[in-house]
N, C-alpha and C. Protein backbone atom coordinates (compact mmCIF):
# COMPACT_ATOMS: atom_id res chain seq x y z
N UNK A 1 0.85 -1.17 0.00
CA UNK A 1 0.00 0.00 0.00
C UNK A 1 0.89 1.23 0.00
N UNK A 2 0.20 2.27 -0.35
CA UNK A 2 1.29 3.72 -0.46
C UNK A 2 0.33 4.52 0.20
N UNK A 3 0.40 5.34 1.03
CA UNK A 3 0.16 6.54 1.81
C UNK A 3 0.18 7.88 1.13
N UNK A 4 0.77 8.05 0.00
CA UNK A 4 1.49 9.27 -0.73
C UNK A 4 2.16 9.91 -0.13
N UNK A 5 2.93 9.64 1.01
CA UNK A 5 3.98 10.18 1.76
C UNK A 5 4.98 8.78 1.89
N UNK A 6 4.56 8.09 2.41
CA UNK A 6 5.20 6.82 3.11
C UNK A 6 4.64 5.41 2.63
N UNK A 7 5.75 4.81 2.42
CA UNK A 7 5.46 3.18 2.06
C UNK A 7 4.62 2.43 3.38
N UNK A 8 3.40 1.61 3.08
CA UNK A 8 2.41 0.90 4.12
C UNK A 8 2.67 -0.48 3.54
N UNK A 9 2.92 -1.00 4.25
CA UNK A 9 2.86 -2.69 3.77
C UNK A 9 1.92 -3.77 4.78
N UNK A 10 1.10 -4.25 3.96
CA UNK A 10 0.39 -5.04 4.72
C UNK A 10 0.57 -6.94 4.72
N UNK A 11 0.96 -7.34 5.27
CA UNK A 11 1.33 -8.84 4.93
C UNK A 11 0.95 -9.81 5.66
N UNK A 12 -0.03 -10.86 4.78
CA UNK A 12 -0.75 -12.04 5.01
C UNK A 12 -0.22 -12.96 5.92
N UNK A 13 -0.14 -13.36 7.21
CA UNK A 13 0.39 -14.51 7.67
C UNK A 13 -0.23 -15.43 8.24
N UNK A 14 -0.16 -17.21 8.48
CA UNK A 14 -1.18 -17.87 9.12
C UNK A 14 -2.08 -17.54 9.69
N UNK A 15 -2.20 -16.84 10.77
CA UNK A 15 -3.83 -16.11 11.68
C UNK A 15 -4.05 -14.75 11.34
N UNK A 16 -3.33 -13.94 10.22
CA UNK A 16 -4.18 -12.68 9.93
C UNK A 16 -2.98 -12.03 9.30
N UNK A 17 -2.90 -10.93 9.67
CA UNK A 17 -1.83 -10.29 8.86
C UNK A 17 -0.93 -8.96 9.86
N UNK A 18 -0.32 -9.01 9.09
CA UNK A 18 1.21 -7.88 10.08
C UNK A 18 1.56 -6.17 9.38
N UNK A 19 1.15 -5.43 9.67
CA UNK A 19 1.12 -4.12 8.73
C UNK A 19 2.85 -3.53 9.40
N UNK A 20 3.40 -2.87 8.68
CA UNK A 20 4.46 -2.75 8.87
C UNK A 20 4.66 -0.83 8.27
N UNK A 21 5.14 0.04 9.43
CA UNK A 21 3.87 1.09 9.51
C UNK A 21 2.95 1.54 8.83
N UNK A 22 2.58 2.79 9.01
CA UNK A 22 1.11 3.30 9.30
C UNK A 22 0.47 4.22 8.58
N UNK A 23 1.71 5.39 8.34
CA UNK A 23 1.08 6.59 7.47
C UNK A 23 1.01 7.38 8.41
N UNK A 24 0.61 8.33 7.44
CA UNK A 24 0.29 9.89 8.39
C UNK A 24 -1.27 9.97 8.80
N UNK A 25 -1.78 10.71 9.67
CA UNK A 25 -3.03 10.56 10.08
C UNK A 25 -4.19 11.25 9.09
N UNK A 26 -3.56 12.01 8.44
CA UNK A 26 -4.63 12.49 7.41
C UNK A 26 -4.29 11.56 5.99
N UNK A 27 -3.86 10.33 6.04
CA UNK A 27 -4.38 9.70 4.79
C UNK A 27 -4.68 8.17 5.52
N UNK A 28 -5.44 8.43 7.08
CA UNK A 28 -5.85 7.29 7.46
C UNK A 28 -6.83 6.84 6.64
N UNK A 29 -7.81 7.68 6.25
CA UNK A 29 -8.99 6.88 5.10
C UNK A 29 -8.71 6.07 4.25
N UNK A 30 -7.98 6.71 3.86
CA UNK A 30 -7.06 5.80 2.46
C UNK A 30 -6.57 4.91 2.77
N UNK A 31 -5.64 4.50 3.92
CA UNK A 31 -4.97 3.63 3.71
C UNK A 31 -5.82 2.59 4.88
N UNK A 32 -6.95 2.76 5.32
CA UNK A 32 -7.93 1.93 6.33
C UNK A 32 -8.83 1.06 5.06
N UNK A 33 -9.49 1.65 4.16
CA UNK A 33 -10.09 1.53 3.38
C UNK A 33 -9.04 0.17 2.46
N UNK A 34 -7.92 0.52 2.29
CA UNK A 34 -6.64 -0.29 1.49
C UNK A 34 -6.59 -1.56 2.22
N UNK A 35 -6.76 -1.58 3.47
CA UNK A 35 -6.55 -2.39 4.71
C UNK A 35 -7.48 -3.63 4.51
N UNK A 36 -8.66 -3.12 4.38
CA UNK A 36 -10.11 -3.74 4.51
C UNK A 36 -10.06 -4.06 2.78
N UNK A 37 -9.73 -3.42 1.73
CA UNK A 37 -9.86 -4.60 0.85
C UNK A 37 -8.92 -5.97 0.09
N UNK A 38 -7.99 -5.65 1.69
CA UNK A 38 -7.34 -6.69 1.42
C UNK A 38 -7.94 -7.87 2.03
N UNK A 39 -8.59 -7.97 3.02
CA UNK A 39 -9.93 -8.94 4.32
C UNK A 39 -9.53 -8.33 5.62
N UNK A 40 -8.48 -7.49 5.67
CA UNK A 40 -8.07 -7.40 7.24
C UNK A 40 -9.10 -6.59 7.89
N UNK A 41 -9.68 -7.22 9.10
CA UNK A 41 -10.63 -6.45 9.71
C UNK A 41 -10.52 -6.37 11.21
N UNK A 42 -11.16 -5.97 11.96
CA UNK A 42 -10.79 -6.11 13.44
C UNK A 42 -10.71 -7.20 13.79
N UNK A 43 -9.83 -7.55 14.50
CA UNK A 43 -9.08 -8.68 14.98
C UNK A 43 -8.39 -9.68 14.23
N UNK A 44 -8.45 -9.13 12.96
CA UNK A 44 -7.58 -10.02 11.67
C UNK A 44 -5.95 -9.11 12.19
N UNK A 45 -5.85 -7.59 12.07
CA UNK A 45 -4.37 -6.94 12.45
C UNK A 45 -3.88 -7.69 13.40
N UNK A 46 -2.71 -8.59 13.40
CA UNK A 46 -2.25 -9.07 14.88
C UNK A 46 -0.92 -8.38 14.98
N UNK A 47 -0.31 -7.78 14.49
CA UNK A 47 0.82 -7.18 15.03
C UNK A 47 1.02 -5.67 13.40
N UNK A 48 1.72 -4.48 14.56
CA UNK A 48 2.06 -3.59 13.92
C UNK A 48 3.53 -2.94 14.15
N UNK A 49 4.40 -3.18 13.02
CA UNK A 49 5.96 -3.08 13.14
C UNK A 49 6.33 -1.55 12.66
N UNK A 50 6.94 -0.68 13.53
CA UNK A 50 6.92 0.65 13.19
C UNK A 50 9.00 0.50 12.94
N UNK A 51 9.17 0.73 11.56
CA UNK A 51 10.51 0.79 11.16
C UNK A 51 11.20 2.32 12.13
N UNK A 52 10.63 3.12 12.43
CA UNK A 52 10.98 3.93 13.31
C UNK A 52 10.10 5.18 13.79
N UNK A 53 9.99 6.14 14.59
CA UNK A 53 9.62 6.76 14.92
C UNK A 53 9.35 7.74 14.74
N UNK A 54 8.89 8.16 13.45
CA UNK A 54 8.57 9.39 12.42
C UNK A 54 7.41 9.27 12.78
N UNK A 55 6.56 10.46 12.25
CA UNK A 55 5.02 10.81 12.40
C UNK A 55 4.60 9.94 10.83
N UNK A 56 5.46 10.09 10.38
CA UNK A 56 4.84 9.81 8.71
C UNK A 56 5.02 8.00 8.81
N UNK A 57 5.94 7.75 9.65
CA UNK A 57 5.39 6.15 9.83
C UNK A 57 4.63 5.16 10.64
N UNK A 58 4.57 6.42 11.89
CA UNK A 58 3.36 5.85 13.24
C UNK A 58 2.34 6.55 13.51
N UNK A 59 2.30 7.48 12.31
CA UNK A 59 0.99 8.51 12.52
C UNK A 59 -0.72 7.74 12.85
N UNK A 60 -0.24 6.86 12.65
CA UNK A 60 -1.91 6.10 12.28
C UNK A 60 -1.62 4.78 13.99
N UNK A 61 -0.76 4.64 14.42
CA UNK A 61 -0.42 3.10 15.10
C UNK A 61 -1.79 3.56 15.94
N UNK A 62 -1.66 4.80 16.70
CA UNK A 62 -2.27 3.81 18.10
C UNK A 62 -3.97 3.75 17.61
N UNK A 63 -4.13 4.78 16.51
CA UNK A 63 -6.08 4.26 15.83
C UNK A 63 -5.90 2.57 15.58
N UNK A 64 -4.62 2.28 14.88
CA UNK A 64 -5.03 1.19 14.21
C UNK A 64 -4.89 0.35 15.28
N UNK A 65 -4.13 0.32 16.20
CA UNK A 65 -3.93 -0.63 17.31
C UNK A 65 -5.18 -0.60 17.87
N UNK A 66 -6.13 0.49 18.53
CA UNK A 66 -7.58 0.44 19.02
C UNK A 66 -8.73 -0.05 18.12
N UNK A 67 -8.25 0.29 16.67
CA UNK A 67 -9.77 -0.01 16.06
C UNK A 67 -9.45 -2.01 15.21
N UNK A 68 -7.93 -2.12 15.39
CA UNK A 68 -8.02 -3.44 15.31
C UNK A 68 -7.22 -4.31 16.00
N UNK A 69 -6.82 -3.72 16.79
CA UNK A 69 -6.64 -4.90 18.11
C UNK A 69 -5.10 -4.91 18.08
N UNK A 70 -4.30 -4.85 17.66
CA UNK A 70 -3.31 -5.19 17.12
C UNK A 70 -2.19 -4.90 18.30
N UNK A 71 -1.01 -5.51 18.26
CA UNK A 71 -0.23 -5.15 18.70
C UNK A 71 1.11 -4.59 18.51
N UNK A 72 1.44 -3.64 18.96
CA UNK A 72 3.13 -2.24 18.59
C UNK A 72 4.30 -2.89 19.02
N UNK A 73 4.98 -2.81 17.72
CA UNK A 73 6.94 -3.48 18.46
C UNK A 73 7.38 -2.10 17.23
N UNK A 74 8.75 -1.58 18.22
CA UNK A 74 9.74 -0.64 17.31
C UNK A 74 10.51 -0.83 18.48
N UNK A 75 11.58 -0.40 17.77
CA UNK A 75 13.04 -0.04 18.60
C UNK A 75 12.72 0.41 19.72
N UNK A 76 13.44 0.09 20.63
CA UNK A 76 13.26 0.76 22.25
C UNK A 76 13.85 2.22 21.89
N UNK A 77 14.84 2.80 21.36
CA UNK A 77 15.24 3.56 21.04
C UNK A 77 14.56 4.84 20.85
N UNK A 78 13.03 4.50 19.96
CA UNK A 78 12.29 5.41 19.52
C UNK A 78 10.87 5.28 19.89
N UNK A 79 11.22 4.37 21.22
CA UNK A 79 9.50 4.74 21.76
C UNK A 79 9.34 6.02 22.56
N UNK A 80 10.14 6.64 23.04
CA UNK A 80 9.90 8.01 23.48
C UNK A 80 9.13 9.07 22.58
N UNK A 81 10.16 8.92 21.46
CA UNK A 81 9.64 9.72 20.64
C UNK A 81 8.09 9.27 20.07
N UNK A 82 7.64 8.06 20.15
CA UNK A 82 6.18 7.75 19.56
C UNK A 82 5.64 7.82 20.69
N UNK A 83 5.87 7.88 22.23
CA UNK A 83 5.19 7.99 23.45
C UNK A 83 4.81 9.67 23.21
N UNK A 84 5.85 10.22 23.28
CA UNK A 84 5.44 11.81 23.70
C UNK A 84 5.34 12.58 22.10
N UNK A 85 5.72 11.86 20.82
CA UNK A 85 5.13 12.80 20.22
C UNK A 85 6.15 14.14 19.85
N UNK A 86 7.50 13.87 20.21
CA UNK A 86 8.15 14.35 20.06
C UNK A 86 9.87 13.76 18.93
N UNK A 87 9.56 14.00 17.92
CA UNK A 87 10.53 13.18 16.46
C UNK A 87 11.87 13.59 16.38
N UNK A 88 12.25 14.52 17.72
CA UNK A 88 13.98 15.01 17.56
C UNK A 88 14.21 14.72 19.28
């Protein structure tokens, strides 16, 4: 999937599938909509892999983590910065 900012990858595995980040929050439509016509639906997301801690690649985690269950792994390194929201 493409975001028009940032590469979204969504990938099929035995019990559902693994999105590998997120996008920015204003092309969540787009890329929720991309999500769902692949079958992934709530409780199909089982894990969400954030390559790092940009807005343009975890902009979307914690909707998608609430609206499909899913669960967040990134670098320990750069969970501050996706905790507080702060990218320097």
């Amino acid at each position: 999937m493409f975001s028009n900012y940032v590469n979204c990858y969504l990938i099929e595995v035995d019990n559902g599938y693994v999105m590998i980040d997120t996008g920015m929050p204003d092309k969540r439509q787009g890329i929720e909509k991309e999500i769902e016509n692949f079958g992934c639906y709530p409780g199909k997301l089982k894990l969400i892999i954030l390559t790092h801690g940009d807005f343009d690649h975890d902009g979307n985690a914690a909707y998608f983590r609430k609206r499909y269950g899913a669960k967040i792994v990134m670098h320990p390194n750069d969970v501050d910065m996706f905790e507080h929201g702060d990218m320097f």
